[in-house]
Protein backbone atom coordinates (compact mmCIF):
# COMPACT_ATOMS: atom_id res chain seq x y z
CA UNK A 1 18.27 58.13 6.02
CA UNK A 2 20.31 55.97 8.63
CA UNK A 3 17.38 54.82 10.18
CA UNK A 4 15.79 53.74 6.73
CA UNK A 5 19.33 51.67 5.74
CA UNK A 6 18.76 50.02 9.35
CA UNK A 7 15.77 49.17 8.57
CA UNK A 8 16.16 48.02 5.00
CA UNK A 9 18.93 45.70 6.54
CA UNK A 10 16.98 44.66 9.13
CA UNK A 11 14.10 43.31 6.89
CA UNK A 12 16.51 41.63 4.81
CA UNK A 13 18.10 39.71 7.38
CA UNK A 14 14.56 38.64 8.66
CA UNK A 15 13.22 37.72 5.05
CA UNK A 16 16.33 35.67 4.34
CA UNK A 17 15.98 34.08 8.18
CA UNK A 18 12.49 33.05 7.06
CA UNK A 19 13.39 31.49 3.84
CA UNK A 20 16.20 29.50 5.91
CA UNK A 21 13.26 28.02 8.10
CA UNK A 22 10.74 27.00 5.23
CA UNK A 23 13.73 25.21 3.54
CA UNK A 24 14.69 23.42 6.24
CA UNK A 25 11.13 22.68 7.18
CA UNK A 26 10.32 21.77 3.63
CA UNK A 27 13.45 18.96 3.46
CA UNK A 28 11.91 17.64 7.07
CA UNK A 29 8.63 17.44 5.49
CA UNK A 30 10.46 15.84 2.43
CA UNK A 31 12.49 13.29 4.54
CA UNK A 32 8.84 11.88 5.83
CA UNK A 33 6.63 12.35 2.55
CA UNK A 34 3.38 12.75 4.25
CA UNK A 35 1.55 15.74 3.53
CA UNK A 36 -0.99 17.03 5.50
CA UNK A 37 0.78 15.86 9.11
CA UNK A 38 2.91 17.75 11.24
CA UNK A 39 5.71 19.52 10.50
CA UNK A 40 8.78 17.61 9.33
CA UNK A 41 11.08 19.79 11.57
CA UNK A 42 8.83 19.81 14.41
CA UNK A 43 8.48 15.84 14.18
CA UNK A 44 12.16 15.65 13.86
CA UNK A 45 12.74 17.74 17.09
CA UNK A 46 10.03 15.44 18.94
CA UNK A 47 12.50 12.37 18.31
CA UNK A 48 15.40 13.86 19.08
CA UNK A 49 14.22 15.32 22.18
CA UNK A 50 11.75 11.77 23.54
CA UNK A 51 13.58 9.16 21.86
CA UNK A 52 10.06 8.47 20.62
CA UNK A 53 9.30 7.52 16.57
CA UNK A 54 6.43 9.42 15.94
CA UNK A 55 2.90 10.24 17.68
């Protein structure tokens, strides 16, 4: 039964991880408006990290 509460917890933790990371890529993809194009986050992360504005 421990291992089942463990594991229970542990898929919790990951579903609620997941639905973190499609909100925050979902206010990315929001913050550009284009559908269809890379992801918001992953844009976001190429500017931070190249100083670049896009592709």
């Amino acid at each position: 039964m421990k291992n089942f509460k463990i594991f229970l917890l542990a898929a919790i933790i990951l579903f609620a991880a997941t639905l973190a990371i499609l909100e925050v890529d979902r206010q990315g993809a929001l913050m550009y408006g284009e559908g269809g194009a890379i992801s918001g986050t992953l844009r976001r992360f190429y500017e931070k990290n190249t100083g670049s504005e896009g592709f």
